[in-house]
N, C-alpha and C. Protein backbone atom coordinates (compact mmCIF):
# COMPACT_ATOMS: atom_id res chain seq x y z
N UNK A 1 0.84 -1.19 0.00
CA UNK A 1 0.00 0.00 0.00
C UNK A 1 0.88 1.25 0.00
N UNK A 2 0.98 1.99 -0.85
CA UNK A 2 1.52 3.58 -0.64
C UNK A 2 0.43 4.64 0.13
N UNK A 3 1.52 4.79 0.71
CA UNK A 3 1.73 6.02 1.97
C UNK A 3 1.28 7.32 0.83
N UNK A 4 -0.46 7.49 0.85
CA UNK A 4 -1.11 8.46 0.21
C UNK A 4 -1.01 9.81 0.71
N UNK A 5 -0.71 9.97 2.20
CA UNK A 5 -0.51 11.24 2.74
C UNK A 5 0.98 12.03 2.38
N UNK A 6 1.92 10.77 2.32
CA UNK A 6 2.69 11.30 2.23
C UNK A 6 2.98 11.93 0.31
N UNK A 7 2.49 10.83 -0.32
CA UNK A 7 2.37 11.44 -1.95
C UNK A 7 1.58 12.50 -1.92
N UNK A 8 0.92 12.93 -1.14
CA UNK A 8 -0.37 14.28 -1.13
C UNK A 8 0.47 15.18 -0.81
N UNK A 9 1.47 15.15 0.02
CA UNK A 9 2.00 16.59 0.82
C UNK A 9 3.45 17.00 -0.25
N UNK A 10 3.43 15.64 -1.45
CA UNK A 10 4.48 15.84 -2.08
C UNK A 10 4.05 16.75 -3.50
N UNK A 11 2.61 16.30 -3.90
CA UNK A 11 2.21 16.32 -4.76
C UNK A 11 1.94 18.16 -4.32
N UNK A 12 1.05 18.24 -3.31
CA UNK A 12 0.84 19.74 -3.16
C UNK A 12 1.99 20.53 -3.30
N UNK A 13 3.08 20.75 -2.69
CA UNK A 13 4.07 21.05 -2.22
C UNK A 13 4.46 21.83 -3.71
N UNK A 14 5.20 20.18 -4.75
CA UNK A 14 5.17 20.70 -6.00
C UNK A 14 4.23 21.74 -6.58
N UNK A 15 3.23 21.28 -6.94
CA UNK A 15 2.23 21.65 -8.48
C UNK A 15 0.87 22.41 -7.62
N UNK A 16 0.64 22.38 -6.36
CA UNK A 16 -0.51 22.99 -6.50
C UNK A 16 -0.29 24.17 -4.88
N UNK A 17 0.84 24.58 -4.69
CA UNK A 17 0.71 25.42 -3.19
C UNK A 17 -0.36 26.07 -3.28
N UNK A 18 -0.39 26.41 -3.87
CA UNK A 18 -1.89 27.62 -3.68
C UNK A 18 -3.04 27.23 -3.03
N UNK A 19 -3.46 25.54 -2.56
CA UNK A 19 -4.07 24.88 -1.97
C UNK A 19 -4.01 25.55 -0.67
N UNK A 20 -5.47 26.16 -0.01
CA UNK A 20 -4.65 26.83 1.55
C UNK A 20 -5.62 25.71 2.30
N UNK A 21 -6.74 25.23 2.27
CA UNK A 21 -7.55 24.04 3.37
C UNK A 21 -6.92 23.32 3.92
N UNK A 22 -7.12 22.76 4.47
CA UNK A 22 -6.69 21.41 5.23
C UNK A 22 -7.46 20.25 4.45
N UNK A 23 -6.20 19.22 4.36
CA UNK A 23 -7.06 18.12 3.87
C UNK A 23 -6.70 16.53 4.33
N UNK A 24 -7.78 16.34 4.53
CA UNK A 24 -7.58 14.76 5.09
C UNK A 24 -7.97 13.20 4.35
N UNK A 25 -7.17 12.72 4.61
CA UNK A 25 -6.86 11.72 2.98
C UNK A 25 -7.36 10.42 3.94
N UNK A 26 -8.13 9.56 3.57
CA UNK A 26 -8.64 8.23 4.08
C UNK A 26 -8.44 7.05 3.00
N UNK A 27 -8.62 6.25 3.03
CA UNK A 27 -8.34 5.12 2.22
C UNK A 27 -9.45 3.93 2.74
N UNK A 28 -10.75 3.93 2.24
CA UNK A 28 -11.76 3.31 2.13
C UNK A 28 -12.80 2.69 1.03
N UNK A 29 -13.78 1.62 1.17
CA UNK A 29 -14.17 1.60 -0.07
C UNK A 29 -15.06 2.17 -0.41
N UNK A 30 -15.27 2.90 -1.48
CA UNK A 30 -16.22 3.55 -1.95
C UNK A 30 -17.34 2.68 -3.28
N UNK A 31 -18.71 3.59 -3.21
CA UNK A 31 -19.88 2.73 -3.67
C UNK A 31 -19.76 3.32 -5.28
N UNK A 32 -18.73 4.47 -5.63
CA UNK A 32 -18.52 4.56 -7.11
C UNK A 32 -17.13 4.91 -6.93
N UNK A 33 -16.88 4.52 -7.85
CA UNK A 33 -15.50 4.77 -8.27
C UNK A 33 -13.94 4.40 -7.93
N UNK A 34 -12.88 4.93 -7.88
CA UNK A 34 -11.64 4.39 -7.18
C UNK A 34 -11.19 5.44 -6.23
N UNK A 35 -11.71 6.87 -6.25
CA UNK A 35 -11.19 7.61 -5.44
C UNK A 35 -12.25 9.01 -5.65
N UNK A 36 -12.53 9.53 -4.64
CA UNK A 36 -13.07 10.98 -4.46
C UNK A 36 -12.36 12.12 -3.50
N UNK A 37 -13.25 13.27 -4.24
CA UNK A 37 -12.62 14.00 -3.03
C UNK A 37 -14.09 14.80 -2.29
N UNK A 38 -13.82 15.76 -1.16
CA UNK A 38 -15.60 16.39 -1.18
C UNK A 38 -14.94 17.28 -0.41
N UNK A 39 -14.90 18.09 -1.09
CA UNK A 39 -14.43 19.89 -0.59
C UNK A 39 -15.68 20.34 0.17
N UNK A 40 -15.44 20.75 1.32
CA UNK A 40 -16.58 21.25 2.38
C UNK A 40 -16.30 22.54 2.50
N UNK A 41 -17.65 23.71 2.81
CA UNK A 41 -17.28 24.99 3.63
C UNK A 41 -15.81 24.83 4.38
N UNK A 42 -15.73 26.38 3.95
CA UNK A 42 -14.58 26.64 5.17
C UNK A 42 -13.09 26.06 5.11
N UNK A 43 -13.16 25.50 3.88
CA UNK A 43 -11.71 24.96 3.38
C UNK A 43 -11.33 23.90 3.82
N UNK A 44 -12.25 22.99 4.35
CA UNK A 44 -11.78 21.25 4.74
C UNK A 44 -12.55 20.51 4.18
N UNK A 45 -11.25 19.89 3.49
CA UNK A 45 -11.55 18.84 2.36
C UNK A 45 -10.96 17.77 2.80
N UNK A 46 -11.81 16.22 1.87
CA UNK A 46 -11.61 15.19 2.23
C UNK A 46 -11.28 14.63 0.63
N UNK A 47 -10.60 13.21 0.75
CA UNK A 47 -10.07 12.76 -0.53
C UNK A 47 -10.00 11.21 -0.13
N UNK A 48 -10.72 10.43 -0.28
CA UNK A 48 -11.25 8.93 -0.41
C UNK A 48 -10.43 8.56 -1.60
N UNK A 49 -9.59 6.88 -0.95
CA UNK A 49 -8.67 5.99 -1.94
C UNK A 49 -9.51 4.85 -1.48
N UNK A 50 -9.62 4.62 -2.41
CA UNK A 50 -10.27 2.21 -2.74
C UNK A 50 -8.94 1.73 -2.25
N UNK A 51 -8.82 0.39 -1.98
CA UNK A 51 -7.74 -0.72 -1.65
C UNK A 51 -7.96 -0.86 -3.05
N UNK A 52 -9.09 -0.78 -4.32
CA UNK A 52 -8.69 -1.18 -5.35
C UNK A 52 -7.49 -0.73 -6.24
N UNK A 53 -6.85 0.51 -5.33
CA UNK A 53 -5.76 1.24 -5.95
C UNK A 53 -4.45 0.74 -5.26
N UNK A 54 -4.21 0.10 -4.13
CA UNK A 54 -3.54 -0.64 -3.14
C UNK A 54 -2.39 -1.24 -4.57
N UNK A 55 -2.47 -2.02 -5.36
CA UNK A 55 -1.51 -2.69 -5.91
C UNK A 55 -1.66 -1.54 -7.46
N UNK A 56 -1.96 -0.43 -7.53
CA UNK A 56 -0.68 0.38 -8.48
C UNK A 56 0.11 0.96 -8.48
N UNK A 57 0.44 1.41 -9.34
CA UNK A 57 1.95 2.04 -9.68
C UNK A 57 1.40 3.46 -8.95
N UNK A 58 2.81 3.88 -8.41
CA UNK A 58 3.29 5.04 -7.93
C UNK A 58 2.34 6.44 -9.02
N UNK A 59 2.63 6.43 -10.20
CA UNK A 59 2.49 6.98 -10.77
C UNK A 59 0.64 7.21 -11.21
N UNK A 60 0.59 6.08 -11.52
CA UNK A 60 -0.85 6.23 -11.48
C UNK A 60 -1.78 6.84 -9.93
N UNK A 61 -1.17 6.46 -9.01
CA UNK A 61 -1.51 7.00 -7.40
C UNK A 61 -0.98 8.55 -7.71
N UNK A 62 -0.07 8.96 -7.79
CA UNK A 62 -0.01 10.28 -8.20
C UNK A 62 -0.85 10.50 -9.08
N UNK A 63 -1.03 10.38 -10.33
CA UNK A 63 -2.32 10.70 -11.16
C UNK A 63 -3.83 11.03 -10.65
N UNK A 64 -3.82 10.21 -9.69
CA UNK A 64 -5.51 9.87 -8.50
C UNK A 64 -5.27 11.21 -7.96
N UNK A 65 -4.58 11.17 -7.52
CA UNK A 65 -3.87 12.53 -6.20
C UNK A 65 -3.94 14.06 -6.80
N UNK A 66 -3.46 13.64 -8.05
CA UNK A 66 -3.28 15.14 -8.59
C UNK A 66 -4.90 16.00 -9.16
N UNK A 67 -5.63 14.09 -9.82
CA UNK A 67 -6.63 14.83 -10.14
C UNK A 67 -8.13 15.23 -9.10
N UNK A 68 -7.53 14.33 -7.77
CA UNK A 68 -8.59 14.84 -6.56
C UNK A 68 -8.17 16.05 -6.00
N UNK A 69 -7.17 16.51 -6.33
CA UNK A 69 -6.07 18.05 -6.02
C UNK A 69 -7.08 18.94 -6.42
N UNK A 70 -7.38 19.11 -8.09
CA UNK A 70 -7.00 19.84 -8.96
C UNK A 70 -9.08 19.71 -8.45
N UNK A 71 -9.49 18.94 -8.10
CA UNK A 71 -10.97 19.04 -7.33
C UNK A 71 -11.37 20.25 -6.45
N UNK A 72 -10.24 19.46 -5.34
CA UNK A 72 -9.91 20.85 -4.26
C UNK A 72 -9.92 22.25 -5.15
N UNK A 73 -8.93 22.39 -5.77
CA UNK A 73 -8.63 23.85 -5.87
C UNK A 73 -9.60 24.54 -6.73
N UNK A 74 -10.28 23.83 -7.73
CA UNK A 74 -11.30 24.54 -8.68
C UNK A 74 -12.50 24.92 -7.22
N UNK A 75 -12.33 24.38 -6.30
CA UNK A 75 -13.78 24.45 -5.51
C UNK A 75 -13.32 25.54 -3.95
N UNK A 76 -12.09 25.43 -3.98
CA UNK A 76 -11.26 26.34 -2.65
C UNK A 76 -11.58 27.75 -3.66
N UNK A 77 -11.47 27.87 -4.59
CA UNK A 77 -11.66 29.44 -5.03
C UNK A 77 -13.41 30.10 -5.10
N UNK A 78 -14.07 29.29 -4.67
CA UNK A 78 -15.34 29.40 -4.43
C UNK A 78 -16.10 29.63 -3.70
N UNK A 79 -17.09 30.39 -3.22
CA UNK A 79 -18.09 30.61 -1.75
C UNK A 79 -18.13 28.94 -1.53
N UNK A 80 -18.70 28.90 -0.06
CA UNK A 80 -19.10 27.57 0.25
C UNK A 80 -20.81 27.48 -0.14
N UNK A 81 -20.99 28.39 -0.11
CA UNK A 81 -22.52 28.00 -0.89
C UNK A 81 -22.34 27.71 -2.27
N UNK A 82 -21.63 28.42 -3.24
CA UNK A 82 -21.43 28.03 -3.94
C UNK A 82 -20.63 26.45 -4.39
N UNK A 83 -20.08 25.78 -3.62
CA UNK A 83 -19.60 24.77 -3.44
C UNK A 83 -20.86 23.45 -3.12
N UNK A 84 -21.67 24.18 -1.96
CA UNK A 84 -23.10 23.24 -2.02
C UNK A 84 -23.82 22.91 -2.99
N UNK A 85 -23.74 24.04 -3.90
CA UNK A 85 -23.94 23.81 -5.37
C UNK A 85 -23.65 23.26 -6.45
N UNK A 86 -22.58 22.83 -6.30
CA UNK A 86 -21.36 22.48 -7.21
C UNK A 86 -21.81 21.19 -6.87
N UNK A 87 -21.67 20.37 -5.13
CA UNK A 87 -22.28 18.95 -5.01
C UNK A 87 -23.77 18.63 -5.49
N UNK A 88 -24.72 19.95 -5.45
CA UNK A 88 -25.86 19.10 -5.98
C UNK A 88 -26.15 18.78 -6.92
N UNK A 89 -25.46 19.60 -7.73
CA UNK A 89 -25.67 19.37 -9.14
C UNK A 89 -24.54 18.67 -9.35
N UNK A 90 -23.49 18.06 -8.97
CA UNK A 90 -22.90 16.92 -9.19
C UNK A 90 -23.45 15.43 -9.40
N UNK A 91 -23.86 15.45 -8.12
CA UNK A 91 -24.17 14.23 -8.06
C UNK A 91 -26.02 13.79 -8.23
N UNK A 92 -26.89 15.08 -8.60
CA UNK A 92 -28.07 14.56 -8.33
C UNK A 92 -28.65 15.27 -9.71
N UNK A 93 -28.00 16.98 -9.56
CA UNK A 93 -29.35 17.60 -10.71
C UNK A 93 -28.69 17.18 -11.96
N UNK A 94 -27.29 17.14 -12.43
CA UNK A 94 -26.76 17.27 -14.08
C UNK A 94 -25.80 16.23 -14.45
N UNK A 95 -26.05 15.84 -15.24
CA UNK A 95 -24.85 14.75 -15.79
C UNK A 95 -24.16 15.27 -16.53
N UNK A 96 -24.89 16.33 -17.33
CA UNK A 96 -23.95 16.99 -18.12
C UNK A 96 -22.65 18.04 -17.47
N UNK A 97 -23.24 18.84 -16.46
CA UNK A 97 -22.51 19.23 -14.93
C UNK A 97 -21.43 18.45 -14.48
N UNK A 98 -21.79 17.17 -14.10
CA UNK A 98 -20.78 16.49 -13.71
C UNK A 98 -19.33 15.79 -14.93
N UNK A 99 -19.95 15.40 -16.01
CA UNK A 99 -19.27 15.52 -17.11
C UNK A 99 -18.23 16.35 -17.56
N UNK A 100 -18.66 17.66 -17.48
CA UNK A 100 -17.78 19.24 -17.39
C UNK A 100 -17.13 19.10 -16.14
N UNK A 101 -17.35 18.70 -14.63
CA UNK A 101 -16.72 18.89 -14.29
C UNK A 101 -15.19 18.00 -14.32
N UNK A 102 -15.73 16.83 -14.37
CA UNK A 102 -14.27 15.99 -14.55
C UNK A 102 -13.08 16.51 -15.83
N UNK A 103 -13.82 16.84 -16.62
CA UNK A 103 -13.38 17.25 -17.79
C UNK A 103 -12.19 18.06 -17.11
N UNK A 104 -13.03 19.10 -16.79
CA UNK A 104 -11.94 20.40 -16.63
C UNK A 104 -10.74 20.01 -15.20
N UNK A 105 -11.70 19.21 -14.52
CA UNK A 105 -10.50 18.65 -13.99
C UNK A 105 -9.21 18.02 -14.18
N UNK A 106 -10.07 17.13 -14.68
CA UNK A 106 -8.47 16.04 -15.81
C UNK A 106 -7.35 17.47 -16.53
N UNK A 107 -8.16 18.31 -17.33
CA UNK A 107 -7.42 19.35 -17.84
C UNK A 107 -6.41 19.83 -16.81
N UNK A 108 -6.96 20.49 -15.66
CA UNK A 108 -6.14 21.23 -14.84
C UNK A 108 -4.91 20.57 -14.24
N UNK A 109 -5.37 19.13 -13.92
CA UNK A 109 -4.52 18.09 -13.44
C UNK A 109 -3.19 18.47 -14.54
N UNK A 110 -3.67 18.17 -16.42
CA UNK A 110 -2.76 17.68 -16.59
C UNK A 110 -1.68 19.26 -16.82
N UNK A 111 -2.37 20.25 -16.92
CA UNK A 111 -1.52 21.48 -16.83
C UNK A 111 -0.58 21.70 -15.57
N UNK A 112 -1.18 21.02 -14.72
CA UNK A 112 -0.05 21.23 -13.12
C UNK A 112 1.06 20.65 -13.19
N UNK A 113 1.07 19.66 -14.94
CA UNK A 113 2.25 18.80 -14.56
C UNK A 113 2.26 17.24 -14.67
N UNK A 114 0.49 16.78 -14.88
CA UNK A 114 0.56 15.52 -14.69
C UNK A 114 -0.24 14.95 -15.75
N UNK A 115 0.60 15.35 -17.19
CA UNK A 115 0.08 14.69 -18.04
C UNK A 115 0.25 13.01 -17.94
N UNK A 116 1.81 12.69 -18.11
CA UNK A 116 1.75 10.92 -17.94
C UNK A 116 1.17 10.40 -16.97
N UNK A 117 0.55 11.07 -15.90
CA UNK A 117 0.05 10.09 -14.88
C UNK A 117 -1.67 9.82 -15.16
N UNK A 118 -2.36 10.77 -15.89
CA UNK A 118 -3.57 11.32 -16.09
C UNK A 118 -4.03 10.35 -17.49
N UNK A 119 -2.87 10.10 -18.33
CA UNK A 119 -2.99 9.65 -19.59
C UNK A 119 -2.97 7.95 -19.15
N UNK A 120 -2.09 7.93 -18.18
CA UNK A 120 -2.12 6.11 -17.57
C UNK A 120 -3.38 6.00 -17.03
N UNK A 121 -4.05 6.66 -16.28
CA UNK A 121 -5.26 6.58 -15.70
C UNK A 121 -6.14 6.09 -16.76
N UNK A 122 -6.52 7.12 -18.04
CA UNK A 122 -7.54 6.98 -18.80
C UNK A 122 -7.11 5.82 -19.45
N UNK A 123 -6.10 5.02 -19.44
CA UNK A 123 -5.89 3.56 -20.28
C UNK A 123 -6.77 2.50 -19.45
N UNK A 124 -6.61 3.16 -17.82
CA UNK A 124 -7.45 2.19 -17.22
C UNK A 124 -8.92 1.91 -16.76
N UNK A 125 -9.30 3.20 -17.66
CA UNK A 125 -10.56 3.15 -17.36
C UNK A 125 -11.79 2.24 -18.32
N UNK A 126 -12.28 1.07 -17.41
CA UNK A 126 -12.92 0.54 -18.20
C UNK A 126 -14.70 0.29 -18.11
N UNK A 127 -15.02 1.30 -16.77
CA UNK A 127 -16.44 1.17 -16.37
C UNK A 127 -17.01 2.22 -17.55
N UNK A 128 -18.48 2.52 -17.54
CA UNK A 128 -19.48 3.14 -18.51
C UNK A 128 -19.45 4.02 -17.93
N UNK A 129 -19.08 4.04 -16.66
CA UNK A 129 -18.89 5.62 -15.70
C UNK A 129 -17.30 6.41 -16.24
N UNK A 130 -16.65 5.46 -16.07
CA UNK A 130 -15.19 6.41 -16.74
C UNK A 130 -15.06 6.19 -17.96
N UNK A 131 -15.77 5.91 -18.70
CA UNK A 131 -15.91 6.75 -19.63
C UNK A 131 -16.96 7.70 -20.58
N UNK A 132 -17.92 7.57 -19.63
CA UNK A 132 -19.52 8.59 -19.71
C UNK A 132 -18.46 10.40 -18.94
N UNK A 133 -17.56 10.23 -18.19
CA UNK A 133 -17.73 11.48 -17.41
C UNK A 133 -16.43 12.05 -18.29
N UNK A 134 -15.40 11.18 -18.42
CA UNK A 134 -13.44 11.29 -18.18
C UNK A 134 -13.22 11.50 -19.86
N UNK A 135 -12.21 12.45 -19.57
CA UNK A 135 -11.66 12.27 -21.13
C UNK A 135 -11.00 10.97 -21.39
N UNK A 136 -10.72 10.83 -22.88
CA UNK A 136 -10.21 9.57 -23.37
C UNK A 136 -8.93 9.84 -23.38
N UNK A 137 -8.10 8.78 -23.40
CA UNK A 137 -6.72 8.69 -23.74
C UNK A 137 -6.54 9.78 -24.84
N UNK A 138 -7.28 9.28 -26.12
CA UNK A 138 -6.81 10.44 -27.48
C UNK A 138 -7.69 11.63 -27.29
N UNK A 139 -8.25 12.04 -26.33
CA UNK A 139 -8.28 13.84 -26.00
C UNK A 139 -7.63 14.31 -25.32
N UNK A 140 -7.37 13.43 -24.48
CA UNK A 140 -5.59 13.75 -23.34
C UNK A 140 -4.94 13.98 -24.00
N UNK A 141 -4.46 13.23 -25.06
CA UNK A 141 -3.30 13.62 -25.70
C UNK A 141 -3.43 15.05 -26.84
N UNK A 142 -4.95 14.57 -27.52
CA UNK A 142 -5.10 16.15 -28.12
C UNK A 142 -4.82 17.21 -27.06
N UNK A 143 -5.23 17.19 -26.34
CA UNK A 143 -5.06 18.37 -25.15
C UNK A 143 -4.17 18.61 -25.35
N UNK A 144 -3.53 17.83 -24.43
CA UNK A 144 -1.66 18.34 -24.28
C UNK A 144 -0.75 18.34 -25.45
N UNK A 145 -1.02 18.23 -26.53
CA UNK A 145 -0.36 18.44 -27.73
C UNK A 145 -1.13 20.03 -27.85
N UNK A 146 -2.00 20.14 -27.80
CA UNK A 146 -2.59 21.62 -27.91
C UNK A 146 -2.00 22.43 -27.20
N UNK A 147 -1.88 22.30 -26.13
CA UNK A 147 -1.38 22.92 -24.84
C UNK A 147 0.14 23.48 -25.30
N UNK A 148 1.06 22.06 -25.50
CA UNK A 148 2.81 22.24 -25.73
C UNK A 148 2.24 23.41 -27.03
N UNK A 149 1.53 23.42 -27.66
CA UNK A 149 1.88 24.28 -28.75
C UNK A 149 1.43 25.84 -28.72
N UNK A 150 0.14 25.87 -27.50
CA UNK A 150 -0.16 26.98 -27.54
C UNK A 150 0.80 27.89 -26.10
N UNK A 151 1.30 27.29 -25.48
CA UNK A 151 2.65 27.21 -24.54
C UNK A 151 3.67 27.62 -25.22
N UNK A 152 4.66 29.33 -24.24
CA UNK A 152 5.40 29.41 -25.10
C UNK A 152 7.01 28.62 -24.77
């Protein structure tokens, strides 16, 4: 099992200081997915790991990390009401909502830095959920080929 707190304080440190909450990292199973995060009022956030992630690569665990990060911070620049918002229509009023949001997540992730870890992820995604919400491998890569070029 990797030591997730400690890849979190590495991962922030690098690519995302601007993170000011507190955040507390658990490692439990969850009823969707392999990992969440749930940014609360007041700047304390939480970030849920599966044991189904227990036997990967470093890298891909950084990938998880960066893109439950890049959660946090789109939602730390926000009222907390506005954040209540952000969960309801996550998970109950919009699919299309929630869709956009991963989207722009994965994006931000991979601008902080974590394109190869983000691009290993989407190889592994094989539920109707990751890939109804997540970009694909070949928009990752359109991305970040877009990106290196519009980058000076």
């Amino acid at each position: 099992m990797q030591d997730y707190k400690k890849l979190m304080k590495k991962i922030i440190k690098k690519s995302f200081p601007e993170i000011r909450g507190k955040i507390f990292i658990y490692r439990m199973k969850l009823l969707v997915g392999k990992a969440g995060a749930l940014p609360l009022p007041f700047k304390l956030n939480f970030i849920f790991m599966t044991p189904k992630l227990d036997n990967k690569s470093k890298k891909y665990i950084n990938g998880i990390l960066a893109h439950e990060l890049s959660h946090i911070l789109r939602n730390e620049k926000s009222s907390w009401l506005k954040n209540i918002s952000v969960l309801y229509k996550y998970w109950i009023s919009s699919k299309k909502f929630r869709k956009n949001e991963e989207v722009e997540t994965d994006k931000l992730a991979i601008r902080k830095g974590f394109f190869n870890e983000i691009y290993e992820i989407s190889k592994d995604r094989k539920s109707k959920m990751g890939k109804k919400y997540y970009l694909t491998s070949k928009e990752i890569l359109n991305y970040y080929n877009k990106l290196k070029i519009t980058q000076p």
